[in-house]
Protein backbone atom coordinates (compact mmCIF):
# COMPACT_ATOMS: atom_id res chain seq x y z
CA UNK A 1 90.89 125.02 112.67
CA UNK A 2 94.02 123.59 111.00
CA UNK A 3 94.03 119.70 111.94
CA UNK A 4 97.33 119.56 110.75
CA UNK A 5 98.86 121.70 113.12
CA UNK A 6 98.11 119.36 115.98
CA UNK A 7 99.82 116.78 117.11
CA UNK A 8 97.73 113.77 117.78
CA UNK A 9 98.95 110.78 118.97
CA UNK A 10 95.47 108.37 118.64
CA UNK A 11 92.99 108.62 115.57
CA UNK A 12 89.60 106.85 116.90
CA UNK A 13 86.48 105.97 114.25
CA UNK A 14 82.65 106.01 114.94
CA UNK A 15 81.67 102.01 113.48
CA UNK A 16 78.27 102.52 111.43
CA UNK A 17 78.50 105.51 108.84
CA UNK A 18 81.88 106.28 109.32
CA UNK A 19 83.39 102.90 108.35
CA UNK A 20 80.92 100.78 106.89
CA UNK A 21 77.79 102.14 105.44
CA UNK A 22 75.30 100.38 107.41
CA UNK A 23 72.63 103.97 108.65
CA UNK A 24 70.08 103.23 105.57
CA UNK A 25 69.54 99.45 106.33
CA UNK A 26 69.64 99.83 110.13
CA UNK A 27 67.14 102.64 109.48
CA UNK A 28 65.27 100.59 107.32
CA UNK A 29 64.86 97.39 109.40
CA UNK A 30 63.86 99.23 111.88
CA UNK A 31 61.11 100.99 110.02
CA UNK A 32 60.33 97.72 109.08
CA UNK A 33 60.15 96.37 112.28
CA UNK A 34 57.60 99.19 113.98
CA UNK A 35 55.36 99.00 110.95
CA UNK A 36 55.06 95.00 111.33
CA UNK A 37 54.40 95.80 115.37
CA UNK A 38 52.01 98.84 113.90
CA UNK A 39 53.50 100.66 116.14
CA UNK A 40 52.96 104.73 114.61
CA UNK A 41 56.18 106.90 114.82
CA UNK A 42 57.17 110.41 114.38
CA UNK A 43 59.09 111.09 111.24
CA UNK A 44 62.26 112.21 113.06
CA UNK A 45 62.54 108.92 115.20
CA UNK A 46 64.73 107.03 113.39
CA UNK A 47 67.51 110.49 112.26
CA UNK A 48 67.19 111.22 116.36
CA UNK A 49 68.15 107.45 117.39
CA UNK A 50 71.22 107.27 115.41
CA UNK A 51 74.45 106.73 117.23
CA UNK A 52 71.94 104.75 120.02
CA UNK A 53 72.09 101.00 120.98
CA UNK A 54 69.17 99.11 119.27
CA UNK A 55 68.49 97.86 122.67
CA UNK A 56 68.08 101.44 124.36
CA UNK A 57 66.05 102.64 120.94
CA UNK A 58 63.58 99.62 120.91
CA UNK A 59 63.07 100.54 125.38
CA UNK A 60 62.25 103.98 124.23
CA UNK A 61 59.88 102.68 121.40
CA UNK A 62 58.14 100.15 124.08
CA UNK A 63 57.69 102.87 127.12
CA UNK A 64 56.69 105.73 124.74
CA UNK A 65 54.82 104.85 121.69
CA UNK A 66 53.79 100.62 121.54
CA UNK A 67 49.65 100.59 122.36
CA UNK A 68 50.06 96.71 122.63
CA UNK A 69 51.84 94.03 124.14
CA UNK A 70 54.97 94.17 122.07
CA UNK A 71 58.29 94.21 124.38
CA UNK A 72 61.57 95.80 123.56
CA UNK A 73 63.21 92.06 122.62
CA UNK A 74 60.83 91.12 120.63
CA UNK A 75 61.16 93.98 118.66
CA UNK A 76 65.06 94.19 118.53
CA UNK A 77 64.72 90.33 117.61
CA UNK A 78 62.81 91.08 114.43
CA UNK A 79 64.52 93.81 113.39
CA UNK A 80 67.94 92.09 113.81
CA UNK A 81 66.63 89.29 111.62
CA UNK A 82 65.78 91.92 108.83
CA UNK A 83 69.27 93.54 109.37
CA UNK A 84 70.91 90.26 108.67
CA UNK A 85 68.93 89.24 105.91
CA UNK A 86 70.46 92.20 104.04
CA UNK A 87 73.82 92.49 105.30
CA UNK A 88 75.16 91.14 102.10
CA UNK A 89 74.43 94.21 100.64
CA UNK A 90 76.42 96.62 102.92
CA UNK A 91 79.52 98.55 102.09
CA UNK A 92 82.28 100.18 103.09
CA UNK A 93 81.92 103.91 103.28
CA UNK A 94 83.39 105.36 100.40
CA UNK A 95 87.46 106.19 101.17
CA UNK A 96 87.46 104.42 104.08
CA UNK A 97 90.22 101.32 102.59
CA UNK A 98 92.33 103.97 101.28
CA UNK A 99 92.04 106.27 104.48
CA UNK A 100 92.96 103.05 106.64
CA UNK A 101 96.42 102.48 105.75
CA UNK A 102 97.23 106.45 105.64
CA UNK A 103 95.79 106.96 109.02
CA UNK A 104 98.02 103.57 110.28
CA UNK A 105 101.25 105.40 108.96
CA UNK A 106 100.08 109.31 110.30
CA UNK A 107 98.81 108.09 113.62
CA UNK A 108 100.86 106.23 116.56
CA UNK A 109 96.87 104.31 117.50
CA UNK A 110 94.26 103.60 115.86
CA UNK A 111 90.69 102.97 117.64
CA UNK A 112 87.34 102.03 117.14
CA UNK A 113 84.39 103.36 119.53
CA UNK A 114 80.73 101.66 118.37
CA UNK A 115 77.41 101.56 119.88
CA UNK A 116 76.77 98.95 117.48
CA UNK A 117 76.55 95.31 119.26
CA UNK A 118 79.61 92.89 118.72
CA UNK A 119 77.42 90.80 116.69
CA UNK A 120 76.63 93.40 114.30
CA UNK A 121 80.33 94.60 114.66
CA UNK A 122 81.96 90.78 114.14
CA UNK A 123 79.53 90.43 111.25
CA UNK A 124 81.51 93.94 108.92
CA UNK A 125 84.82 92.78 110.74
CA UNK A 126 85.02 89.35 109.48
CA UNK A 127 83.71 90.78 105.61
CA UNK A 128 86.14 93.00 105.62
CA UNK A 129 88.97 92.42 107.55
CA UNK A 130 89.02 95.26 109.94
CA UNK A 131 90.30 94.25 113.50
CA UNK A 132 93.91 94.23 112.22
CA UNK A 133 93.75 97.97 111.60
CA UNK A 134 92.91 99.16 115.45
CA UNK A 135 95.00 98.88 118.90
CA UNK A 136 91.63 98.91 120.51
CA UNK A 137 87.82 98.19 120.04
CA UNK A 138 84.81 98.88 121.93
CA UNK A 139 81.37 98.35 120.97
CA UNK A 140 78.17 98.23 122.70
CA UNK A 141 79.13 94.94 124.74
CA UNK A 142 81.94 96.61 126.35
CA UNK A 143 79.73 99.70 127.81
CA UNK A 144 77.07 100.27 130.16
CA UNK A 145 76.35 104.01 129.16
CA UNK A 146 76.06 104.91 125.63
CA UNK A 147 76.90 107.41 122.98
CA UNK A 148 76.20 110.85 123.57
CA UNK A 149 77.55 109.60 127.16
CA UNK A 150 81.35 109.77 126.89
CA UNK A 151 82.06 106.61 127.85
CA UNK A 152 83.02 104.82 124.74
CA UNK A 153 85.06 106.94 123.90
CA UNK A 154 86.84 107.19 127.44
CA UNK A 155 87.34 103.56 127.80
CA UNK A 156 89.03 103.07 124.28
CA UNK A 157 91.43 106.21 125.26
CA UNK A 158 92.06 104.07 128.53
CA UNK A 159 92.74 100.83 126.56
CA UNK A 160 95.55 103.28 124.36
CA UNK A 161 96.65 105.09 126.85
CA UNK A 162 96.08 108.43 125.34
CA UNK A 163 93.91 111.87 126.48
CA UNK A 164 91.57 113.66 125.47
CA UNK A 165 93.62 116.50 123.93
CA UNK A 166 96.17 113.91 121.84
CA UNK A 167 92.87 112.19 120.38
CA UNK A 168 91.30 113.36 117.04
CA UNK A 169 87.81 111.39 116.25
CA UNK A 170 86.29 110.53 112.93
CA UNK A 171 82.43 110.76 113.54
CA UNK A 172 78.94 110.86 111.43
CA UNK A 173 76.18 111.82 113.88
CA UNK A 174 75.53 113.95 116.71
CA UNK A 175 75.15 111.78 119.18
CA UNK A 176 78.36 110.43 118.45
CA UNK A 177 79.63 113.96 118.74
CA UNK A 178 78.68 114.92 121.75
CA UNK A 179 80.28 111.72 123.21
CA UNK A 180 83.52 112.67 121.92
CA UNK A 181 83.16 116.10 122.64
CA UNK A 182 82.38 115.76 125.82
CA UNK A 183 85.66 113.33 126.53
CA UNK A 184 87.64 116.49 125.11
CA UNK A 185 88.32 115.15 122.03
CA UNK A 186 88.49 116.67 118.50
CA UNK A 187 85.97 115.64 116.75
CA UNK A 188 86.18 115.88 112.32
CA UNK A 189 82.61 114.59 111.41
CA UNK A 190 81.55 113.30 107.77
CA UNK A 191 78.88 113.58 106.25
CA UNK A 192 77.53 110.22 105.38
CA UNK A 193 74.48 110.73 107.20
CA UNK A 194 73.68 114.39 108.53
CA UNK A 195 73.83 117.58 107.17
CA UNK A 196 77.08 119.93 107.95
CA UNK A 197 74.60 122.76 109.62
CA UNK A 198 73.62 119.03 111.77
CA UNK A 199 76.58 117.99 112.69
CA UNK A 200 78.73 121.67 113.27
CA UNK A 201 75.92 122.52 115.84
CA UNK A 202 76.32 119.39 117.57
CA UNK A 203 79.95 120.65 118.33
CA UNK A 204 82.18 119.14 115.44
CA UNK A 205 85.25 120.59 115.32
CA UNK A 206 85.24 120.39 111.59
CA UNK A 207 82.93 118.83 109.10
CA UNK A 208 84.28 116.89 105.73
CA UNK A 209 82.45 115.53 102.67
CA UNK A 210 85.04 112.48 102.17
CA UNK A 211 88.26 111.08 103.56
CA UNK A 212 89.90 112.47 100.55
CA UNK A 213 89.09 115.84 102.23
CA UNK A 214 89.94 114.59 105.66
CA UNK A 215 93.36 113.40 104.34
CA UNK A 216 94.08 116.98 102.83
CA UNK A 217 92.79 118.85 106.03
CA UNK A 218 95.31 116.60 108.10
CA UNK A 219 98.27 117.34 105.73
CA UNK A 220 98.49 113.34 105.30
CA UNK A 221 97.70 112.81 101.86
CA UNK A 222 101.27 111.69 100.13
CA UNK A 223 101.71 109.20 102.57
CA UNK A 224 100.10 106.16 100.55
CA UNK A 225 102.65 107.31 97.96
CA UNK A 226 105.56 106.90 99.41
């Protein structure tokens, strides 16, 4: 599909994976946090959680695999701690600071749609100065049902006062997808995290390697130069 022949009024942007590159050490804290439990998982868990509220991953892990008394909160309290403890070493995804200001110029709204919890959200925001760029934010603390549920993505279209069809989303993961999708938004996924097979069968309207890509695909790239 040609991006660039559409006229969207409201870019929105998955949090984790899409702006800051946070999948590997959420994935890893929360390996770390099963194996100090000893709770045994399947190798897919952690790939089919992503996009999921720690909270709603860590109920799953306590009504489906735990064998002892370990509860959902103590769980999501450990592995928050391990989360912190290596924040410092998080990035930005790559492309995102020079997509930012292209995407402020080429779009009337910018948006932000996370499962991530404000916490985790305030913690990249504050680094990095990022609540300047967006009309509207929601994160986990704003919604009861999460990605793939459309919500998220429904509510920030609310708060902008756009639809569906005048939205284009910038996602990494399938759940994340199929929330967008299914709030009839067009959905450009990158591939931080999945493969392109991954993330076209989870209904992406188009799949990029890099914003530098994305930029090209939307026709947008000269504007930083101007």
């Amino acid at each position: 599909m040609k991006l660039s022949k559409h006229n969207f009024q409201a870019c929105i942007f998955d949090f984790d994976g899409v702006i800051i590159d946070s999948e590997p050490l959420h994935a890893q804290a929360k390996q770390a946090t099963l194996d100090n439990f000893q709770v045994k998982y399947p190798p897919a868990l952690f790939t089919d959680s992503k996009g999921r509220p720690d909270r709603e991953f860590f109920e799953f892990v306590a009504g489906t695999l735990v064998q002892t008394g370990v509860t959902a909160e103590e769980m999501d309290a450990y592995k928050r701690r391990i989360y912190l403890e290596g924040f410092e070493n998080v990035a930005l995804v790559t492309g995102i600071q020079e997509f930012l200001p292209v995407a402020r110029r080429a779009f009337k709204k910018l948006g932000l749609a996370t499962s991530a919890t404000l916490r985790d959200f305030s913690l990249a925001a504050q680094k990095y100065q990022l609540r300047p760029w967006f009309d509207a934010i929601i994160t986990g603390a704003d919604t009861t049902r999460h990605k793939p549920d459309p919500e998220p993505y429904l509510k920030v279209m609310t708060l902008l006062a756009v639809t569906g069809s005048e939205t284009l989303v910038i996602e990494d993961s399938p759940n994340g997808i199929r929330s967008a999708k299914s709030a009839n938004c067009t959905v450009v996924a990158i591939t931080t995290a999945f493969e392109p097979n991954e993330l076209r069968m989870a209904g992406a309207d188009m799949v990029v390697a890099s914003f530098a890509e994305l930029e090209r695909e939307l026709g947008i790239a000269a504007l930083d130069t101007v």
